[in-house]
Structure formats: structure tokens, C-alpha cells
C-alpha atoms as a PDB file:
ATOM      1  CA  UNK A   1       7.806  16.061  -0.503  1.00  0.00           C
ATOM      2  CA  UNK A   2       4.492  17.417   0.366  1.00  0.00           C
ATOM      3  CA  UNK A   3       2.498  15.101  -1.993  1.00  0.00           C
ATOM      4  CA  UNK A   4       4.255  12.206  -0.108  1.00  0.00           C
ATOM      5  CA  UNK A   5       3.322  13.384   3.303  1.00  0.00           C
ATOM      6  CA  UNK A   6      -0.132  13.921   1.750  1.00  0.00           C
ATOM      7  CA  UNK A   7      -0.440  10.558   0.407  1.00  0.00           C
ATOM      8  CA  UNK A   8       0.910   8.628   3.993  1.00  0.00           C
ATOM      9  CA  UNK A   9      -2.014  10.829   6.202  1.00  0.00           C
ATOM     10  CA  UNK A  10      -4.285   9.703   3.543  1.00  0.00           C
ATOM     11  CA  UNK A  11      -3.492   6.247   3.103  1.00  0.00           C
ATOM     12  CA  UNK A  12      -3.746   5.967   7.200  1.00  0.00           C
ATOM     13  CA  UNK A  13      -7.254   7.345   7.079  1.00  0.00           C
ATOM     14  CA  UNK A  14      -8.061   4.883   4.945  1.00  0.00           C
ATOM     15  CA  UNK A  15      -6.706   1.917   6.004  1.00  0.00           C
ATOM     16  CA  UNK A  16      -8.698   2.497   9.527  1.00  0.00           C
ATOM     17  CA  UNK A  17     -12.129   2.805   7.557  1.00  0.00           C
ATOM     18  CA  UNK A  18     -10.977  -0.014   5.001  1.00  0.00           C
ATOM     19  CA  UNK A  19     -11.228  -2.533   8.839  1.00  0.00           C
ATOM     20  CA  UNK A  20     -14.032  -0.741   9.963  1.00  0.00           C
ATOM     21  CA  UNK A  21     -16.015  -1.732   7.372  1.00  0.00           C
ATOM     22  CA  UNK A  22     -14.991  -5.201   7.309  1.00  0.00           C
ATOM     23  CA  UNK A  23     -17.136  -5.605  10.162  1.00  0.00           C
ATOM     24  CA  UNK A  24     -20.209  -4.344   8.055  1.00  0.00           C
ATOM     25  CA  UNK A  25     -19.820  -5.919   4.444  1.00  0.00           C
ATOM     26  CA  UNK A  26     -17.766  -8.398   2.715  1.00  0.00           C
ATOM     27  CA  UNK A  27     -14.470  -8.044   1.778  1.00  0.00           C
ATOM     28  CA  UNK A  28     -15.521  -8.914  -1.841  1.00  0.00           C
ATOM     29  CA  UNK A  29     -18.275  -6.450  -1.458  1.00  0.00           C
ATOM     30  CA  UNK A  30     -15.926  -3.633  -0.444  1.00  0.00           C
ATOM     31  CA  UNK A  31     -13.494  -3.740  -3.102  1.00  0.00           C
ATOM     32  CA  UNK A  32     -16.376  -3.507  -5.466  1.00  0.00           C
ATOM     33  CA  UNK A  33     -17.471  -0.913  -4.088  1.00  0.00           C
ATOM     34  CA  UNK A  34     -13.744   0.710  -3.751  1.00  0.00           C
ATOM     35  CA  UNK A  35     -13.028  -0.306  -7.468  1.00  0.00           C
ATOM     36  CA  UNK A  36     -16.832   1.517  -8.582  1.00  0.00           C
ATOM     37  CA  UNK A  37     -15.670   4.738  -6.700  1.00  0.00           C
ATOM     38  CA  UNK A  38     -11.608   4.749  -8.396  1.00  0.00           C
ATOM     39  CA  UNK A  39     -13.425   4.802 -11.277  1.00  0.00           C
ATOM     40  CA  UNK A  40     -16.354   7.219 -10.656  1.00  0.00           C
ATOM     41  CA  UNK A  41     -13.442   9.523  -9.237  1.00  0.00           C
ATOM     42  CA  UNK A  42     -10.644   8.932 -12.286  1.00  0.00           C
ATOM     43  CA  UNK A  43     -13.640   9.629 -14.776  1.00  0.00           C
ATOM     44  CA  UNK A  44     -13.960  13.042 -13.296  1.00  0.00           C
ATOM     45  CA  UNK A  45     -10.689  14.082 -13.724  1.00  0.00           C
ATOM     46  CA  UNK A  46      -9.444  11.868 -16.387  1.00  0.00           C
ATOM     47  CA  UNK A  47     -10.588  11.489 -20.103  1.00  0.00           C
ATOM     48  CA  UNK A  48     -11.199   7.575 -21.416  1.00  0.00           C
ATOM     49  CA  UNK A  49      -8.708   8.472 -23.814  1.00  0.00           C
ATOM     50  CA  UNK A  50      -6.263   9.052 -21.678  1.00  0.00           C
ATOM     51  CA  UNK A  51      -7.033   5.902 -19.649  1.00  0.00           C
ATOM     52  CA  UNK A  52      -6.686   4.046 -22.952  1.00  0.00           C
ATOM     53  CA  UNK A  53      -3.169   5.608 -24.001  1.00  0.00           C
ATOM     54  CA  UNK A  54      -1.737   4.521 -20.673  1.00  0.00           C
ATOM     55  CA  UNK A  55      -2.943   1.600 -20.801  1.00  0.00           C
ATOM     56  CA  UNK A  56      -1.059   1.059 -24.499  1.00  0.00           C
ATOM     57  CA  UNK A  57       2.129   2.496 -23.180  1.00  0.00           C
ATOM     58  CA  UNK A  58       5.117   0.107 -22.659  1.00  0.00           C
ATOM     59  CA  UNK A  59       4.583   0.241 -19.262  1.00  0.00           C
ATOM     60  CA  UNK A  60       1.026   1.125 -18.350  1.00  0.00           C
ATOM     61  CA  UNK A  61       0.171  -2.684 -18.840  1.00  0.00           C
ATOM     62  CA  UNK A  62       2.402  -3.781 -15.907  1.00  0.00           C
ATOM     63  CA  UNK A  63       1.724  -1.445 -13.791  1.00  0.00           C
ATOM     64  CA  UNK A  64      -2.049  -2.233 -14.164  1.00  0.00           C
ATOM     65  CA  UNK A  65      -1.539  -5.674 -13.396  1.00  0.00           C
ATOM     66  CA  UNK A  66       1.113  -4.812 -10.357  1.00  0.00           C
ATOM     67  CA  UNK A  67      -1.405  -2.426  -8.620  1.00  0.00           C
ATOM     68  CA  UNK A  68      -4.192  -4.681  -9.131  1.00  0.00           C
ATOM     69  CA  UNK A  69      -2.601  -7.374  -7.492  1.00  0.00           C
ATOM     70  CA  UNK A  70      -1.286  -5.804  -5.176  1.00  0.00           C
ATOM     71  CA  UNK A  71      -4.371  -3.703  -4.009  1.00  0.00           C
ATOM     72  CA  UNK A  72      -6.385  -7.007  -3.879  1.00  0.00           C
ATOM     73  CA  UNK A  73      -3.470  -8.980  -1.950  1.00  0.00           C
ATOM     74  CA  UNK A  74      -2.903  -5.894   0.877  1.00  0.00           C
ATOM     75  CA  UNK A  75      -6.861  -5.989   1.443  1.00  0.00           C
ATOM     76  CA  UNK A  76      -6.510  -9.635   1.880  1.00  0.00           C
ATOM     77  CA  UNK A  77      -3.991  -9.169   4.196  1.00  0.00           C
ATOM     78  CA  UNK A  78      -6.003  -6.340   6.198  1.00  0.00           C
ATOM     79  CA  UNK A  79      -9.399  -8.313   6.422  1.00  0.00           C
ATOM     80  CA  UNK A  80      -6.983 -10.664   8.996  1.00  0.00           C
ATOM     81  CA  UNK A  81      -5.000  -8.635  10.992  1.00  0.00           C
ATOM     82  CA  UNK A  82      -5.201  -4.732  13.028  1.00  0.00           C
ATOM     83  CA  UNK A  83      -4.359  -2.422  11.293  1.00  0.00           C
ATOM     84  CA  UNK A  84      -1.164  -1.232  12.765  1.00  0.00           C
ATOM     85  CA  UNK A  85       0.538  -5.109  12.763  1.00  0.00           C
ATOM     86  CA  UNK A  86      -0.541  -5.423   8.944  1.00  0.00           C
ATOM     87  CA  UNK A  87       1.417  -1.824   8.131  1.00  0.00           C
ATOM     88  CA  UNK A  88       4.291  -2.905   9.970  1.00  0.00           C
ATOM     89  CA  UNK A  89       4.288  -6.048   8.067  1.00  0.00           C
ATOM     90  CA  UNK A  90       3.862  -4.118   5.083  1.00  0.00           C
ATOM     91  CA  UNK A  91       6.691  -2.106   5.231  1.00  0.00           C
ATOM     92  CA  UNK A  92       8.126  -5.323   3.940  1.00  0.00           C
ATOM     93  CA  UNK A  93       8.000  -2.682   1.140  1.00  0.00           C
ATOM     94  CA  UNK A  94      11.415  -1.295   2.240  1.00  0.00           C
ATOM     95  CA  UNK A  95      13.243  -4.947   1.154  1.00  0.00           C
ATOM     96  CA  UNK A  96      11.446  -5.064  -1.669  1.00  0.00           C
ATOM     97  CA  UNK A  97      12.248  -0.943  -2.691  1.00  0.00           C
ATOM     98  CA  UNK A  98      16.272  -1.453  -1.777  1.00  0.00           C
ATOM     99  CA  UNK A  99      16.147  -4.484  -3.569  1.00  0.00           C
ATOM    100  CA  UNK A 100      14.231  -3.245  -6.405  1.00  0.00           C
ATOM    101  CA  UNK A 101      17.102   0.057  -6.429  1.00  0.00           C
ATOM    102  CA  UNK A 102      19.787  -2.283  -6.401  1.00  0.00           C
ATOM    103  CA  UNK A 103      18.779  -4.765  -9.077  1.00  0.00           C
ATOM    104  CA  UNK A 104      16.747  -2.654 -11.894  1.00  0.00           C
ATOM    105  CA  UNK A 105      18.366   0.799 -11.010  1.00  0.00           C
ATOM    106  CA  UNK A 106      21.678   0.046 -10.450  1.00  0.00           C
ATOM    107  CA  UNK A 107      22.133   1.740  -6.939  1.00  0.00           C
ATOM    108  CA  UNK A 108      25.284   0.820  -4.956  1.00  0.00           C
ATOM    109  CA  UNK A 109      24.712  -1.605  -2.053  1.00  0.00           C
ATOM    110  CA  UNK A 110      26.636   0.163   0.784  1.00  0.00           C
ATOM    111  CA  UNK A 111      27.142  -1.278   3.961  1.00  0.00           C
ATOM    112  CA  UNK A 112      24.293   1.297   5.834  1.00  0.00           C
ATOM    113  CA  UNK A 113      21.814   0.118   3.178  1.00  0.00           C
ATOM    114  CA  UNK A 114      22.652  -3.770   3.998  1.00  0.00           C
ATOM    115  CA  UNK A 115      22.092  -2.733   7.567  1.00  0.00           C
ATOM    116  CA  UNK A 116      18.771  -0.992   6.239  1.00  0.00           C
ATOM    117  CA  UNK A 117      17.680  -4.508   4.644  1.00  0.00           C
ATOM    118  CA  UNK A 118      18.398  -6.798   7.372  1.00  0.00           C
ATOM    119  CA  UNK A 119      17.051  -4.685  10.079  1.00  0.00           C
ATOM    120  CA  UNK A 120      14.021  -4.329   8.028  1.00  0.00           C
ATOM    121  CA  UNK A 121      13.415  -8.355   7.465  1.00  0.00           C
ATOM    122  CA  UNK A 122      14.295  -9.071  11.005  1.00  0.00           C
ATOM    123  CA  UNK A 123      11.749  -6.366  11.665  1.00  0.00           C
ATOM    124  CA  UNK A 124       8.590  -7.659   9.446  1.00  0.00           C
ATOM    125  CA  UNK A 125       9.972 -11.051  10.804  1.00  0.00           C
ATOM    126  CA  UNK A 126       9.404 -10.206  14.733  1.00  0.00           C
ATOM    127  CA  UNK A 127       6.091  -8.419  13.630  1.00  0.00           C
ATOM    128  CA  UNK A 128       4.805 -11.604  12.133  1.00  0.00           C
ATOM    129  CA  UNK A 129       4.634 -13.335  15.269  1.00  0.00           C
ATOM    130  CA  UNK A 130       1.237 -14.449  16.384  1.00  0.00           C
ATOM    131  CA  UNK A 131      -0.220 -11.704  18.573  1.00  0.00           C
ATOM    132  CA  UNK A 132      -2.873 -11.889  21.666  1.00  0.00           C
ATOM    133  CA  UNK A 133      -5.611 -11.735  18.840  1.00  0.00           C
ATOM    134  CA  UNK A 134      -4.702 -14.900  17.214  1.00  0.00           C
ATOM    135  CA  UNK A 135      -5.298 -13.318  13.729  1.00  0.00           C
ATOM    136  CA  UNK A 136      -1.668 -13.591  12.714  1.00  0.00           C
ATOM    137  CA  UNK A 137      -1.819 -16.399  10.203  1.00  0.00           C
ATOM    138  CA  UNK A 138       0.862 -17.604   7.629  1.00  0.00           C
ATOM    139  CA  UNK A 139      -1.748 -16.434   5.325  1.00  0.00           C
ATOM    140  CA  UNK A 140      -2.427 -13.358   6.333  1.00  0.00           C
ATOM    141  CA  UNK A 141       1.484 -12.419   6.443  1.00  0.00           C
ATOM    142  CA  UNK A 142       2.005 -13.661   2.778  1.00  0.00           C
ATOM    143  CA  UNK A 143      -1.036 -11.930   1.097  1.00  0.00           C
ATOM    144  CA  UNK A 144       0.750  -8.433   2.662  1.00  0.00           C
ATOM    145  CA  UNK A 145       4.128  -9.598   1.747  1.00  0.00           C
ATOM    146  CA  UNK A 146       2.910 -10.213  -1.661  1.00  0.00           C
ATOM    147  CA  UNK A 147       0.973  -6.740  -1.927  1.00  0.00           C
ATOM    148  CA  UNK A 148       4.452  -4.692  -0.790  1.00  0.00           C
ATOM    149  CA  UNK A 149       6.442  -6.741  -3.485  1.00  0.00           C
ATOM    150  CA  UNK A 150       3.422  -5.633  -5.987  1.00  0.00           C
ATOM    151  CA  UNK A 151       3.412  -1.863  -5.325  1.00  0.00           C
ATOM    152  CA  UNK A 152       7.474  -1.738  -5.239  1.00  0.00           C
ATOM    153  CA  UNK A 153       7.450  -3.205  -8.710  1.00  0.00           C
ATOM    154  CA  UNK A 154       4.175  -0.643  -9.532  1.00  0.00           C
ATOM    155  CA  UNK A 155       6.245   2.047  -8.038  1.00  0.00           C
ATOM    156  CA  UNK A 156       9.252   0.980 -10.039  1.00  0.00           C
ATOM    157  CA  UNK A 157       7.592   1.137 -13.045  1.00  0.00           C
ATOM    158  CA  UNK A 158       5.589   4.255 -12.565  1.00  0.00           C
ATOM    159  CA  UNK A 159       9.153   5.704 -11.452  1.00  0.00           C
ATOM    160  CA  UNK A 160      10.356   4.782 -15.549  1.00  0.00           C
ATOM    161  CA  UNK A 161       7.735   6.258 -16.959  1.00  0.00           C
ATOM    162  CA  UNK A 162       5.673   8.731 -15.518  1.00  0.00           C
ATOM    163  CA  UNK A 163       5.922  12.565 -17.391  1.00  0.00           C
ATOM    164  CA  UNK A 164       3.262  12.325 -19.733  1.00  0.00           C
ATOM    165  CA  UNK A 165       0.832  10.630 -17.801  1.00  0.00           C
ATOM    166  CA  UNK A 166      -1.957  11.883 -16.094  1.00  0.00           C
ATOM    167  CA  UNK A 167      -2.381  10.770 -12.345  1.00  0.00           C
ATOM    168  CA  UNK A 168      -5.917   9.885 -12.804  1.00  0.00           C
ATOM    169  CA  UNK A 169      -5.398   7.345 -15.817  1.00  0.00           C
ATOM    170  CA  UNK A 170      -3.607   4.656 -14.344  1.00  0.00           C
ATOM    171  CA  UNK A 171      -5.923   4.544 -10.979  1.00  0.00           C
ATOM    172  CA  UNK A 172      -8.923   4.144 -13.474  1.00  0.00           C
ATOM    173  CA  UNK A 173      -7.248   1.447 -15.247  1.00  0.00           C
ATOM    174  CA  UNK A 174      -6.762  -0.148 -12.064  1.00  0.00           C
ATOM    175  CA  UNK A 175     -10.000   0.405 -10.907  1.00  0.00           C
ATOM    176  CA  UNK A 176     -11.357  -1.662 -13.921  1.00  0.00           C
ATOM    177  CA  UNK A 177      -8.897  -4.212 -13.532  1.00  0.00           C
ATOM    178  CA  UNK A 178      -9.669  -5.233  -9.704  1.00  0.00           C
ATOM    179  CA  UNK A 179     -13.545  -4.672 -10.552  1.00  0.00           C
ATOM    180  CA  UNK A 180     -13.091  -7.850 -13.045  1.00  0.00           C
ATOM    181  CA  UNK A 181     -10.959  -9.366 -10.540  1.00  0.00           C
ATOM    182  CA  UNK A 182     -12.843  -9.308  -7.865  1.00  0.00           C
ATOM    183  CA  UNK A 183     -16.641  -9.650  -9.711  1.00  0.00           C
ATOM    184  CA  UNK A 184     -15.102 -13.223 -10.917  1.00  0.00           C
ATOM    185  CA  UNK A 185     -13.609 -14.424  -6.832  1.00  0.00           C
ATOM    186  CA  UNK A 186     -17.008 -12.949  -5.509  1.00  0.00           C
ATOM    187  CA  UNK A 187     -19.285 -14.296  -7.871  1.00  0.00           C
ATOM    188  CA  UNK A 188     -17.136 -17.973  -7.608  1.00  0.00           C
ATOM    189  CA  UNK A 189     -16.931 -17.624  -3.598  1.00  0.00           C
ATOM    190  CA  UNK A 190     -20.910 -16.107  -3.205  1.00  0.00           C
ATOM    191  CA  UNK A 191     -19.954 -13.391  -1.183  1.00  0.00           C
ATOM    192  CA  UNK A 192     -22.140 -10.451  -2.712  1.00  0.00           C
ATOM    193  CA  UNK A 193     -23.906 -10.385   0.593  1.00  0.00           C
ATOM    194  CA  UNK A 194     -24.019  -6.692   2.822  1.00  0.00           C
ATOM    195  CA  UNK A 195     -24.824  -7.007   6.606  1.00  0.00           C
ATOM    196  CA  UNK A 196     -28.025  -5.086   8.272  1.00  0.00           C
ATOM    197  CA  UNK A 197     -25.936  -2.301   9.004  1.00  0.00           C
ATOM    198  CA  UNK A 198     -24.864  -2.233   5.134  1.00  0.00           C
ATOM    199  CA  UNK A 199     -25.821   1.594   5.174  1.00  0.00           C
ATOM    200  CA  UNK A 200     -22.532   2.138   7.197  1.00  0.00           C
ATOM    201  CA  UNK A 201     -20.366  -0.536   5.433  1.00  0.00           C
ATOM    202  CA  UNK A 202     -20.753   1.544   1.976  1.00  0.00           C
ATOM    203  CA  UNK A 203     -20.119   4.753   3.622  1.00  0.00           C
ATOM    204  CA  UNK A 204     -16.995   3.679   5.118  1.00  0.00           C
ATOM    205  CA  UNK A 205     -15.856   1.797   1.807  1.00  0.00           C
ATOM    206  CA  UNK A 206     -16.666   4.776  -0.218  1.00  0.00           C
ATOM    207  CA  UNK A 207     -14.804   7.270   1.951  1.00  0.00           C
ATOM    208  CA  UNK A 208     -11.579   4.361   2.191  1.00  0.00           C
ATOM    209  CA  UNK A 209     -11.463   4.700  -1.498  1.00  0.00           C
ATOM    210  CA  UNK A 210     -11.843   8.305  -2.110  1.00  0.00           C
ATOM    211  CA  UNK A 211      -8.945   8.728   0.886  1.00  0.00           C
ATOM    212  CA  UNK A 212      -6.706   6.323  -0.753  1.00  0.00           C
ATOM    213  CA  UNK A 213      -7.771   7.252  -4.328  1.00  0.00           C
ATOM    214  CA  UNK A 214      -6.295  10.599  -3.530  1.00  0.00           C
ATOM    215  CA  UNK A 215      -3.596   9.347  -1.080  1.00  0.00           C
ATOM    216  CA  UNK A 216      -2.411   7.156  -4.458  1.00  0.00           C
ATOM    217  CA  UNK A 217      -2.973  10.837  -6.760  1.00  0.00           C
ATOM    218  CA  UNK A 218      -0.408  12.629  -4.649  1.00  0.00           C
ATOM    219  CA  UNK A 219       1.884   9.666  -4.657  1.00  0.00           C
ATOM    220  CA  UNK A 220       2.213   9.075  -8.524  1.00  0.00           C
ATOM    221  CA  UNK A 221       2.399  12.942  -8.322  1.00  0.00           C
ATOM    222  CA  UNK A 222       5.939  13.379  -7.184  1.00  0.00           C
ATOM    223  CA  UNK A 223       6.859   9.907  -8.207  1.00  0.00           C
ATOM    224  CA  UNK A 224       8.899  11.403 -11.356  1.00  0.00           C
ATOM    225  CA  UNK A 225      10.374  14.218  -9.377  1.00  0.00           C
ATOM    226  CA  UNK A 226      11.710  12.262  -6.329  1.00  0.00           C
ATOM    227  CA  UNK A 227      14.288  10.123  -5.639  1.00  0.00           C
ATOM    228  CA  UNK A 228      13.292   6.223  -5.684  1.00  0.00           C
ATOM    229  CA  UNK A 229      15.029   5.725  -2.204  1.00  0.00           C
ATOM    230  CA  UNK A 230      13.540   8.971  -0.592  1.00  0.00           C
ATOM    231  CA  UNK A 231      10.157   7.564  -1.751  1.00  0.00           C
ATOM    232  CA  UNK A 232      10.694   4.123  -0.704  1.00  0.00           C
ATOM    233  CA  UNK A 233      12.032   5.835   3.137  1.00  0.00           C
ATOM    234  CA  UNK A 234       8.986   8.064   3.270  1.00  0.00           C
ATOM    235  CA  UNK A 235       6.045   5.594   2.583  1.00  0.00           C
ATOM    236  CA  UNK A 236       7.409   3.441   5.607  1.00  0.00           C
ATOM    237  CA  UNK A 237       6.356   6.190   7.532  1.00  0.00           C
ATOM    238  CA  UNK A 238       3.208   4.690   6.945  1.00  0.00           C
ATOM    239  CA  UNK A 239       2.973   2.295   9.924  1.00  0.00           C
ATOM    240  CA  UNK A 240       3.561   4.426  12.546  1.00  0.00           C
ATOM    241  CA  UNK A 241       0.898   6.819  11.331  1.00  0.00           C
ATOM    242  CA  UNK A 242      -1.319   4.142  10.463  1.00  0.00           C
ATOM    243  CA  UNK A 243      -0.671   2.247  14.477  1.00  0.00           C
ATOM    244  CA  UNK A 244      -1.251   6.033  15.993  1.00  0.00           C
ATOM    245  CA  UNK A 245      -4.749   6.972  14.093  1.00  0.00           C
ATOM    246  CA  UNK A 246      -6.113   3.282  15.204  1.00  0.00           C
ATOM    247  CA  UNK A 247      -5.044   2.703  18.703  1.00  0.00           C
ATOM    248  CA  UNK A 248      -8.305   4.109  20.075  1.00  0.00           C
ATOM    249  CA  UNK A 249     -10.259   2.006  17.833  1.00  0.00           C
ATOM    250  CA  UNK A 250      -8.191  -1.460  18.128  1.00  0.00           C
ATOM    251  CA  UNK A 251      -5.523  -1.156  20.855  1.00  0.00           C
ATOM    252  CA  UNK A 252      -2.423  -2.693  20.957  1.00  0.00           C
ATOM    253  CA  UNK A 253      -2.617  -6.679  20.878  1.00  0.00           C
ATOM    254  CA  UNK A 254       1.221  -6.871  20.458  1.00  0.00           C
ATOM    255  CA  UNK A 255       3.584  -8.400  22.803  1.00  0.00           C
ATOM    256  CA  UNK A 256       7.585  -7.988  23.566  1.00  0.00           C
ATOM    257  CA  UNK A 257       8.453  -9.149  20.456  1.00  0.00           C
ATOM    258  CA  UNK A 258       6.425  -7.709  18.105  1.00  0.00           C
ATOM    259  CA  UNK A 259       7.015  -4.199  19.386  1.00  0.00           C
ATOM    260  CA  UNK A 260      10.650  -5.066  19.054  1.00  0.00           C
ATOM    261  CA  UNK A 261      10.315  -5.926  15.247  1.00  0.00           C
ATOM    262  CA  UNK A 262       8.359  -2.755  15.325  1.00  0.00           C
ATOM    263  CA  UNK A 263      11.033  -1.136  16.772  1.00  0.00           C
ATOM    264  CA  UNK A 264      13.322  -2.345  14.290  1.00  0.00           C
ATOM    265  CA  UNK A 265      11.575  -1.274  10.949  1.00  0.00           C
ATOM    266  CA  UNK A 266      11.417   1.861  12.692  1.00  0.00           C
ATOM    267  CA  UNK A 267      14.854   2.055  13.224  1.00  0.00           C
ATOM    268  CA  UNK A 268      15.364   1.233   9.210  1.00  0.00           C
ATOM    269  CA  UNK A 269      13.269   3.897   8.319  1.00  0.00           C
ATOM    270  CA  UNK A 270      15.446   6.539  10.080  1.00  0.00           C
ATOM    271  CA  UNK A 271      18.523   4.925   9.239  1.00  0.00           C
ATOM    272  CA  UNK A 272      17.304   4.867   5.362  1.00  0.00           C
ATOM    273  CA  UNK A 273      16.010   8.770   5.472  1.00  0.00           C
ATOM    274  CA  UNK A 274      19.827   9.257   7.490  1.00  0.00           C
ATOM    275  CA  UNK A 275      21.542   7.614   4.406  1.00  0.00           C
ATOM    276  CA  UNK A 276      19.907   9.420   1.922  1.00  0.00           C
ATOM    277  CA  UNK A 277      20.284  12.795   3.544  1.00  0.00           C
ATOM    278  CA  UNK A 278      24.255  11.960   3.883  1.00  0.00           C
ATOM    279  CA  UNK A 279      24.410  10.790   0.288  1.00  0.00           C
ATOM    280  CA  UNK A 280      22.703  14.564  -0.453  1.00  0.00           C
ATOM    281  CA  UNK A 281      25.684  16.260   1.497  1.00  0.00           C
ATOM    282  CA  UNK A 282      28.238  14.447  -0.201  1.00  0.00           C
ATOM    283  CA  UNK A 283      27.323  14.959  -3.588  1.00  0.00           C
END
């Protein structure tokens, strides 16, 4: 439990520098540098051998690609929107998760946990209204539906398979991966360029990488010794940390209706964590 709570502070640290420093480099030119630093900082506490037998285990290979899609689809996603309407929007996660539970590990669909998914899509439905900044575009939405659907299925699979591996290898791997990735869009696209205040931009790409290098450590930490639901319940914890930390920095450009959808996912990540704790009891 305490490596999850780790990981959501973390991740909401660096989600706020991740937009800052769109506003001082490229997007392209920040996950470079974010991919260079995963791998500077699996390297040191990770052996390449170890990198190398994760990435030949049965399911080290999709999780690599699941990660690296994912990571490069939620960054697309954040480059359009504040921070706090793309992590409500990302706790599409939760549909994904229960679906995810219900389909590959064979979790009963009860009635709450119905309630759970449909509160949750009307939720991420409301918050994908156009907002008073206008940045709310179809694409936007589906590049951070597509990275929640990404890490559920990386979670999933790290969930399978995860006693023998060390937490470093797989974010090296991954770090690799989105390097090629992104080296081939940015040299296609000809964004390699940093603004005059590129000094900053690295800084705050560096430190959004280490944050969410180690926010991603903790979480593949517990992942074997926590229940997929109770995982899935406590990383939608995310948003609300994630609006809090950046209101001074962005505001609020939400209206009625977003704040309800807001309302709602919140309301499906209390009713999930109630479920849960219930299920506990009984058993």
C-alpha cells in the first residue's frame, strides 16, 4: 500500500513538470530526453543482463510494447489539455482495469462493480467536454484513452508475471523502446528544436522522468503483492492529486459539466475502494 501511495504523489509531481515544460521544448524533444534519463536511471540500478532476460520472458515483450505505447500516447494526450482534465480523462483506466479483471482474470461482475463501470464512462464522458480553454479535442481525448487502455494491459501483464523481475529492467527496456519510437516521429516530423529558455525545459523534463521513473519503481513494486482491483482503485486517486498540485499553476477551466463527470469518477473510485473493502470482510 505504501509503494502505491508513493507512486500516485510521484506521478502528480510529474505530470505538472511534464506541462511545464511543454512550454519550453518540444514534445518530441522531451520524451527524448525522458527516455535518455529511464535509462541513465535503470542502468544504475539494473544490470543489462537483467534488462535482456526480461525482455526474453513470455511476457516482458508485451509489456515493453504496452508501456511504450502507452507512455508516448498519455504525453500526447497531456501536450493538449491541463493537467487535471487529462487525469480525469485518464482514469478511463478504471473501465479498462474492471474490464481487464473481468475478462483475463475471471473476476465476478457484481452489480456494485457495473455501477463502478458506468459511473466511470459517464464520468470520462462529461470530462471530455470542451472546456473554456478550447484544448479539448477528439484527439486529445483518444490519445489518453488509448494510453489508460495501454498501461491496464501493461499492468495486467506485469500483474502475471512479476516475482523474479527486477523493477528497474522493464523501465529500461521501455526506455529504449520509446527512445526508437520517438527518434523515428521526431526525426520524420523535424521537431528536434529546444526554445531560448531550453536550460529550463531539460531541467523540468529530467526531473518529470526521474519523478515518474520512481513513481513507476514503487508501482511494479507491490504489483505482485496486491490485489489487481485494489491497484486499479488506488491509481485513480491520481486525478484528484494531480487537479490539487496544479491549480495554482493552471486553474480550473472546467465548467458545470465537467466537474460533474469529475464528480462522478470520483464517486467510482470510492465506490470501487468500498467494494473491495466489503469483499475483504466477507471473505
Amino acid at each position: 500500500m505504501y509503494y502505491q501511495l508513493l507512486s500516485i504523489f510521484l506521478n502528480a509531481l510529474s505530470v505538472l513538470l511534464a506541462k511545464v515544460s511543454f512550454s519550453r521544448v518540444s514534445e518530441n524533444a522531451f520524451l527524448i530526453i525522458y527516455s535518455l534519463t529511464f535509462i541513465a536511471l535503470a542502468l544504475m540500478h539494473a544490470r543489462l543482463s537483467e534488462m535482456a532476460r526480461y525482455l526474453c520472458s513470455r511476457n516482458g515483450m508485451a509489456s515493453v510494447i504496452f508501456n511504450t505505447l502507452g507512455t508516448w500516447c498519455f504525453y500526447k494526450g497531456l501536450e493538449q489539455l491541463t493537467p487535471g482534465t487529462h487525469s480525469f480523462i485518464a482514469r478511463s483506466y478504471i473501465i479498462f482495469g474492471t474490464l481487464i479483471s473481468v475478462l483475463w482474470f475471471r473476476e465476478k461482475l457484481t452489480m456494485t462493480k457495473l455501477f463502478v463501470l458506468l459511473a466511470c464512462i459517464s464520468g470520462v464522458a462529461l470530462s471530455s467536454l470542451p472546456d473554456a480553454t478550447g484544448n479539448v479535442t477528439f484527439e486529445a481525448v483518444m490519445f489518453t484513452l488509448l494510453s489508460s487502455l495501454f498501461f491496464a494491459l501493461n499492468y495486467a501483464v506485469l500483474k502475471k508475471k512479476t516475482a523474479d523481475v527486477h523493477p528497474c529492467a522493464p523501465l529500461g527496456i521501455n526506455g529504449f523502446f520509446l527512445l526508437v519510437l520517438v527518434s523515428c516521429f521526431a526525426g520524420h516530423q523535424g521537431e528536434w528544436y529546444f526554445s531560448e529558455i531550453a536550460i529550463q525545459g531539460v531541467v523540468y523534463s529530467v526531473l518529470s522522468a526521474a519523478f515518474i521513473f520512481y513513481s513507476m519503481f514503487a508501482y511494479i513494486k507491490s504489483a505482485g503483492s496486491i490485489d489487481f482491483h485494489v491497484a486499479t482503485a488506488l491509481r485513480a486517486l491520481s486525478p484528484v492529486v494531480v487537479t490539487l498540485i496544479s491549480l495554482p499553476f493552471f486553474g480550473y477551466a472546467g465548467g458545470q459539466l465537467q466537474l460533474a463527470g469529475e464528480i462522478l469518477v470520483i464517486i467510482s473510485i470510492i465506490a470501487m475502494g468500498m467494494t473491495q473493502t466489503m469483499n475483504r470482510r466477507v471473505s
